[in-house]
C-alpha atoms as a PDB file:
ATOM      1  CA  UNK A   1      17.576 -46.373 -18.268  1.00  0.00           C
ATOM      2  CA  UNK A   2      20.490 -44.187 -18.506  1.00  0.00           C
ATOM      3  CA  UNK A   3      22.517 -42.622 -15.548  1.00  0.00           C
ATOM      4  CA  UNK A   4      23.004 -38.953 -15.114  1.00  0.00           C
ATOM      5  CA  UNK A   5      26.994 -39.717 -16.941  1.00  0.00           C
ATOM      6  CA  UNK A   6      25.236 -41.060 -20.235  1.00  0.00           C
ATOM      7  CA  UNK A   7      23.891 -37.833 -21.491  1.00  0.00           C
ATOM      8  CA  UNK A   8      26.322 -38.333 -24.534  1.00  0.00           C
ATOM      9  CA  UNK A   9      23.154 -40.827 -25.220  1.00  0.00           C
ATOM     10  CA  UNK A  10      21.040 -38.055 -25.985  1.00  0.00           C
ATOM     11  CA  UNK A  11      23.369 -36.101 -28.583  1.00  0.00           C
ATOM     12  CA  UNK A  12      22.890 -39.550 -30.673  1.00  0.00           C
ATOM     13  CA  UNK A  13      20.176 -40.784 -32.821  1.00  0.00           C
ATOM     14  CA  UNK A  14      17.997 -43.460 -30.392  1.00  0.00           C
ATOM     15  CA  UNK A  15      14.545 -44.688 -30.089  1.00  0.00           C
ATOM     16  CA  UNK A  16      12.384 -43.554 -27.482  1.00  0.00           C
ATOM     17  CA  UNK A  17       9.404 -44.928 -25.202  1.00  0.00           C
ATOM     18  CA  UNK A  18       7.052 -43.112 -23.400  1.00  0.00           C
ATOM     19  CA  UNK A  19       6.690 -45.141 -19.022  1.00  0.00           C
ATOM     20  CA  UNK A  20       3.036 -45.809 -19.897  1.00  0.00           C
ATOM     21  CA  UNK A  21       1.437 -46.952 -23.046  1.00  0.00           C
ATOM     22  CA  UNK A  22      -1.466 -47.383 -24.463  1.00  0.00           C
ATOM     23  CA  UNK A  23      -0.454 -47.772 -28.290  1.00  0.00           C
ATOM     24  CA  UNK A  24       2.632 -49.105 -29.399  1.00  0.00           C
ATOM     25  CA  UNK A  25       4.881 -45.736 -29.927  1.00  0.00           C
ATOM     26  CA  UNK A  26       8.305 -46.311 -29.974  1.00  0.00           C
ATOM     27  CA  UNK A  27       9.874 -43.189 -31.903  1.00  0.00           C
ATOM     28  CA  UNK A  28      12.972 -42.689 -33.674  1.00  0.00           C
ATOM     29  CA  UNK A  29      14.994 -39.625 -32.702  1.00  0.00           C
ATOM     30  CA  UNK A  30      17.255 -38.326 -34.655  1.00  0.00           C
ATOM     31  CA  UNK A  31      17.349 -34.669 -33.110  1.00  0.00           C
ATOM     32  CA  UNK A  32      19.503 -34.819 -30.121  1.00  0.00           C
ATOM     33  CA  UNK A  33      16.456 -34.152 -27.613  1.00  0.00           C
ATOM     34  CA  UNK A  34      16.645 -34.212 -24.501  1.00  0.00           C
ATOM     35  CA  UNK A  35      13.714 -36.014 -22.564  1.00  0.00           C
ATOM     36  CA  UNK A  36      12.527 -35.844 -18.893  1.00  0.00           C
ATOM     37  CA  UNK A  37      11.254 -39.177 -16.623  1.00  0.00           C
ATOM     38  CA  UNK A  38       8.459 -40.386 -17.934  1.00  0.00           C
ATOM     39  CA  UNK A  39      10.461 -41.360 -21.527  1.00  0.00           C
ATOM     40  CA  UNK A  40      13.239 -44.199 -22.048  1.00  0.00           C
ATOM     41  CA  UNK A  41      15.714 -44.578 -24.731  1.00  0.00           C
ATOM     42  CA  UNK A  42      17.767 -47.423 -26.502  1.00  0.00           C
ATOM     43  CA  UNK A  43      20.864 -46.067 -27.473  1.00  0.00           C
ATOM     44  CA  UNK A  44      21.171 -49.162 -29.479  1.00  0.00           C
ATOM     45  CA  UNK A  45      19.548 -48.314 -32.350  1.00  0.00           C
ATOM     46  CA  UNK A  46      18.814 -49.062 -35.756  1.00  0.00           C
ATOM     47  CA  UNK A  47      15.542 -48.731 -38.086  1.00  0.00           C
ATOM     48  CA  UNK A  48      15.276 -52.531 -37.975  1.00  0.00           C
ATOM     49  CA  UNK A  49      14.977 -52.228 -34.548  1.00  0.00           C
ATOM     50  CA  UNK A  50      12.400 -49.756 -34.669  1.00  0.00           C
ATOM     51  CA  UNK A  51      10.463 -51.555 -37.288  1.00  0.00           C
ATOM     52  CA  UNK A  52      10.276 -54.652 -34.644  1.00  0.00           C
ATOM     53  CA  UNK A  53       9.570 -52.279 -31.475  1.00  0.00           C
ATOM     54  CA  UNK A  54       6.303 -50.816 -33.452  1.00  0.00           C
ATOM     55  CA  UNK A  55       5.305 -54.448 -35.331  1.00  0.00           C
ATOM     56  CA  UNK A  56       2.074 -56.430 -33.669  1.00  0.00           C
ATOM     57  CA  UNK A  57       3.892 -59.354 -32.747  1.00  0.00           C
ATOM     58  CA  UNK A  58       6.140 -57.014 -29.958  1.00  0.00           C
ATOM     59  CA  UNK A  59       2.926 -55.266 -28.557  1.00  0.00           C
ATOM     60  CA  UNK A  60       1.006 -58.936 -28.257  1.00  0.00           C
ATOM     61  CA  UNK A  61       4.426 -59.721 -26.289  1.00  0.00           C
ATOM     62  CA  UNK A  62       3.922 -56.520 -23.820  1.00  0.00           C
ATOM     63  CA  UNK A  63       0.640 -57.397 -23.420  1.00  0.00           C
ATOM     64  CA  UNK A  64       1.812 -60.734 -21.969  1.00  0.00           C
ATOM     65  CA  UNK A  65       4.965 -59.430 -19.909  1.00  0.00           C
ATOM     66  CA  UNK A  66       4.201 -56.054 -19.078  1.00  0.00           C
ATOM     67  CA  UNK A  67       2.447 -54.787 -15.933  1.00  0.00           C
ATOM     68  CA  UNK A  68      -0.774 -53.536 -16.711  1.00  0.00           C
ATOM     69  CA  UNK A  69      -2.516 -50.028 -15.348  1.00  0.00           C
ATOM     70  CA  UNK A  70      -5.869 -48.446 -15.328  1.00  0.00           C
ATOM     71  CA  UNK A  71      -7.089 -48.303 -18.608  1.00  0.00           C
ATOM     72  CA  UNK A  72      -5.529 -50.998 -20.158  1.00  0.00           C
ATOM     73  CA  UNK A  73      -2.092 -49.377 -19.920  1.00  0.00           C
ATOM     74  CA  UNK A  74       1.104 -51.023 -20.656  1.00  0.00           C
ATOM     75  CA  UNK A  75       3.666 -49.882 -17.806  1.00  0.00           C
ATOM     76  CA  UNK A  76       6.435 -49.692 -20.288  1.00  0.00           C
ATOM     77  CA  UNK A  77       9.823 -49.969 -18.036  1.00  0.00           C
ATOM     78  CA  UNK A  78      13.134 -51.604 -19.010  1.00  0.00           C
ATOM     79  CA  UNK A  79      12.767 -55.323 -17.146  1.00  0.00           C
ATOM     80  CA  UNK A  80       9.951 -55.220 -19.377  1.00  0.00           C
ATOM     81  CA  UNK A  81      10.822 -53.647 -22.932  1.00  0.00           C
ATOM     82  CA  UNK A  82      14.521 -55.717 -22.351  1.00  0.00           C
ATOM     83  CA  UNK A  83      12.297 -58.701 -23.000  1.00  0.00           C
ATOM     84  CA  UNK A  84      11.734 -58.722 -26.082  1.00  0.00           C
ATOM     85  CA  UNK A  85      12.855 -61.430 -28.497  1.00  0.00           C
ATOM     86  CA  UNK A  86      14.629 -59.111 -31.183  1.00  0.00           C
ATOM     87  CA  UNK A  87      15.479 -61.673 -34.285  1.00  0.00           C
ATOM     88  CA  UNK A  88      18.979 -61.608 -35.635  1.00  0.00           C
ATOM     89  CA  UNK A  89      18.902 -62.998 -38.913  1.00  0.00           C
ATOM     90  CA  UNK A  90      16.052 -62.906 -42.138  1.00  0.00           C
ATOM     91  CA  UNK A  91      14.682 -59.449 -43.542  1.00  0.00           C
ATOM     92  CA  UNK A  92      16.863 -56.501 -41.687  1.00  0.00           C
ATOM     93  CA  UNK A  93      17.567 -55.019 -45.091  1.00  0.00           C
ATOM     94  CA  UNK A  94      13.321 -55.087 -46.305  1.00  0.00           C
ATOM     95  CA  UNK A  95      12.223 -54.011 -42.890  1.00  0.00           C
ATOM     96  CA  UNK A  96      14.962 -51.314 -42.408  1.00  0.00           C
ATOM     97  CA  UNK A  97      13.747 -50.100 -45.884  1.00  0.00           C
ATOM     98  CA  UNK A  98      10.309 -50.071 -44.955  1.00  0.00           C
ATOM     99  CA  UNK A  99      11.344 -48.031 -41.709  1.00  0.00           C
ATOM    100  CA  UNK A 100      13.155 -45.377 -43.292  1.00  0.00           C
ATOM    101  CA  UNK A 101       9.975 -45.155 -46.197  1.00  0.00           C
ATOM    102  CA  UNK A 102       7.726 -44.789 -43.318  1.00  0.00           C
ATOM    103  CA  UNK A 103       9.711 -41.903 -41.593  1.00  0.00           C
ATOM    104  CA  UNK A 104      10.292 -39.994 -44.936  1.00  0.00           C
ATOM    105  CA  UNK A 105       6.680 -39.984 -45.507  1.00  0.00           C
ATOM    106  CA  UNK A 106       5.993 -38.776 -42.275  1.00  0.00           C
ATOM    107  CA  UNK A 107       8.387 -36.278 -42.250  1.00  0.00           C
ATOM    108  CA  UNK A 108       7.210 -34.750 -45.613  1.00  0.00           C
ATOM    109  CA  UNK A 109       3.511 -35.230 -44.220  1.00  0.00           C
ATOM    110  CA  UNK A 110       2.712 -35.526 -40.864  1.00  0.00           C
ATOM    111  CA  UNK A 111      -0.522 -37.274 -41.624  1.00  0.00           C
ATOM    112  CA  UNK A 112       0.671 -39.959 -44.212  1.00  0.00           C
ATOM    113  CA  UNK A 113      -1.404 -43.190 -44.981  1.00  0.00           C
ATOM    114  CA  UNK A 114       1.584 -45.475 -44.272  1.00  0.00           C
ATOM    115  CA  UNK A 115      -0.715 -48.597 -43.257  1.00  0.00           C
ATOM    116  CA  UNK A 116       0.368 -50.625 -46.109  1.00  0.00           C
ATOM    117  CA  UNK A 117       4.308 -50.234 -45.093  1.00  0.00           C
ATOM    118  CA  UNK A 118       3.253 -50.728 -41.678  1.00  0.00           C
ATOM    119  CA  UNK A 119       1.448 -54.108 -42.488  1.00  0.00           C
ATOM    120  CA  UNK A 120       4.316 -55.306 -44.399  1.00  0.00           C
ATOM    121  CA  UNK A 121       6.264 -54.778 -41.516  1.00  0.00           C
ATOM    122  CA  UNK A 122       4.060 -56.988 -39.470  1.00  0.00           C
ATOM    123  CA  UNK A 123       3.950 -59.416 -42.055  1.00  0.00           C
ATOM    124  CA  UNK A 124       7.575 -59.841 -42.099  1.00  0.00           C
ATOM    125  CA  UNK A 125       8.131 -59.872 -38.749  1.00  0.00           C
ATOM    126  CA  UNK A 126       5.291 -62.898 -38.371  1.00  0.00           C
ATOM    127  CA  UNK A 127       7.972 -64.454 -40.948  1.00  0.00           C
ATOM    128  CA  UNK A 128      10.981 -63.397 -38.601  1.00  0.00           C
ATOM    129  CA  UNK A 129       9.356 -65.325 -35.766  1.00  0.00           C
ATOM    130  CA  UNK A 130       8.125 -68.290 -37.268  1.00  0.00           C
ATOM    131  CA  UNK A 131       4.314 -67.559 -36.756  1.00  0.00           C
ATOM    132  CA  UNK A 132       1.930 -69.732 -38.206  1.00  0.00           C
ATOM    133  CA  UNK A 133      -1.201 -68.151 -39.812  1.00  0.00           C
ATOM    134  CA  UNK A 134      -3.475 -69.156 -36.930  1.00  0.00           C
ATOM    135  CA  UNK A 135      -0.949 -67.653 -34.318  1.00  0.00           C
ATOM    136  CA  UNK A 136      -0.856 -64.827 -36.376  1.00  0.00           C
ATOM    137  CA  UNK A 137      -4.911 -64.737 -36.520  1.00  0.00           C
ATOM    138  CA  UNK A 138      -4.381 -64.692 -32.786  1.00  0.00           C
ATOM    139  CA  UNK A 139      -1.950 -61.681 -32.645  1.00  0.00           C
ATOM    140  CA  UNK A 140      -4.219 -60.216 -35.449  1.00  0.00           C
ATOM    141  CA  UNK A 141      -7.532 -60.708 -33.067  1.00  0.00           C
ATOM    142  CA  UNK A 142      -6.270 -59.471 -29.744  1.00  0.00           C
ATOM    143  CA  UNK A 143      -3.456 -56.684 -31.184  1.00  0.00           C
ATOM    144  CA  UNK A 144      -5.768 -55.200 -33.971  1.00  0.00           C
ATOM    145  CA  UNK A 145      -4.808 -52.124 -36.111  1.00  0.00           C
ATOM    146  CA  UNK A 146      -1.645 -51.618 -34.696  1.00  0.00           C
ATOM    147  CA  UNK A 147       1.380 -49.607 -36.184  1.00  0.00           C
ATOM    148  CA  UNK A 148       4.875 -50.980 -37.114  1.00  0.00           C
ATOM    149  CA  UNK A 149       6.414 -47.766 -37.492  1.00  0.00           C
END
């Protein structure tokens, strides 16, 4: 979380995170908004990151770290999100591409089928980690449809 003196943080392009969850959304922002309590930011951003953030494998993580509410809730707060195992080397250039696909459709189109870029996400990011295919088939049964960007 950022302290009253970081509002430069805002005036930059950052990914943001809404205090309670129920569906991975991490959102790139590239508008200089302003947000109130109940959203976080990184300002250390990149698309690769934002691919990770929004890929299966990081919500099954949540799911195992993060305080859960009423619901089924994730309480999405920084000892939590500051978790997660972000991998430094293998596909930043694919995913990154994949990322900025996903937010060009989306921006042209609101309502754009972008399933099949979000499932190669996932797929690479199983790779990033190491998965195997039944710890995948895990992830796959307990995360479900969810996004990757």
């Amino acid at each position: 979380m950022l302290s009253c003196g970081a509002t430069h943080e805002f005036e930059q392009p950052k990914i943001l995170y809404q205090e309670i969850a129920t569906y991975q959304s991490f959102a790139w922002d590239a508008t200089r908004s302003y947000t109130n309590n109940k959203t976080f930011l990184t300002p250390e951003t990149s698309h690769f990151l934002l691919g990770i953030l929004n890929a299966r494998p990081t919500w099954f993580f949540l799911g195992l770290t993060a305080s859960k509410l009423q619901g089924g809730a994730y309480q999405m707060q920084t000892p939590y999100v500051s978790q997660i195992p972000i991998p430094t080397s293998g596909s930043n250039t694919a995913i990154t591409g994949l990322v900025e696909r996903i937010l060009a459709l989306k921006a042209a189109d609101g309502r754009a089928d972008v399933s099949g870029l979000e499932g190669e996400i996932n797929e690479r990011v199983y790779a990033l980690y190491g998965l195997r295919p039944d710890e995948i088939r895990m992830i796959e049964e307990q995360v479900g449809g969810g996004g990757a960007g």
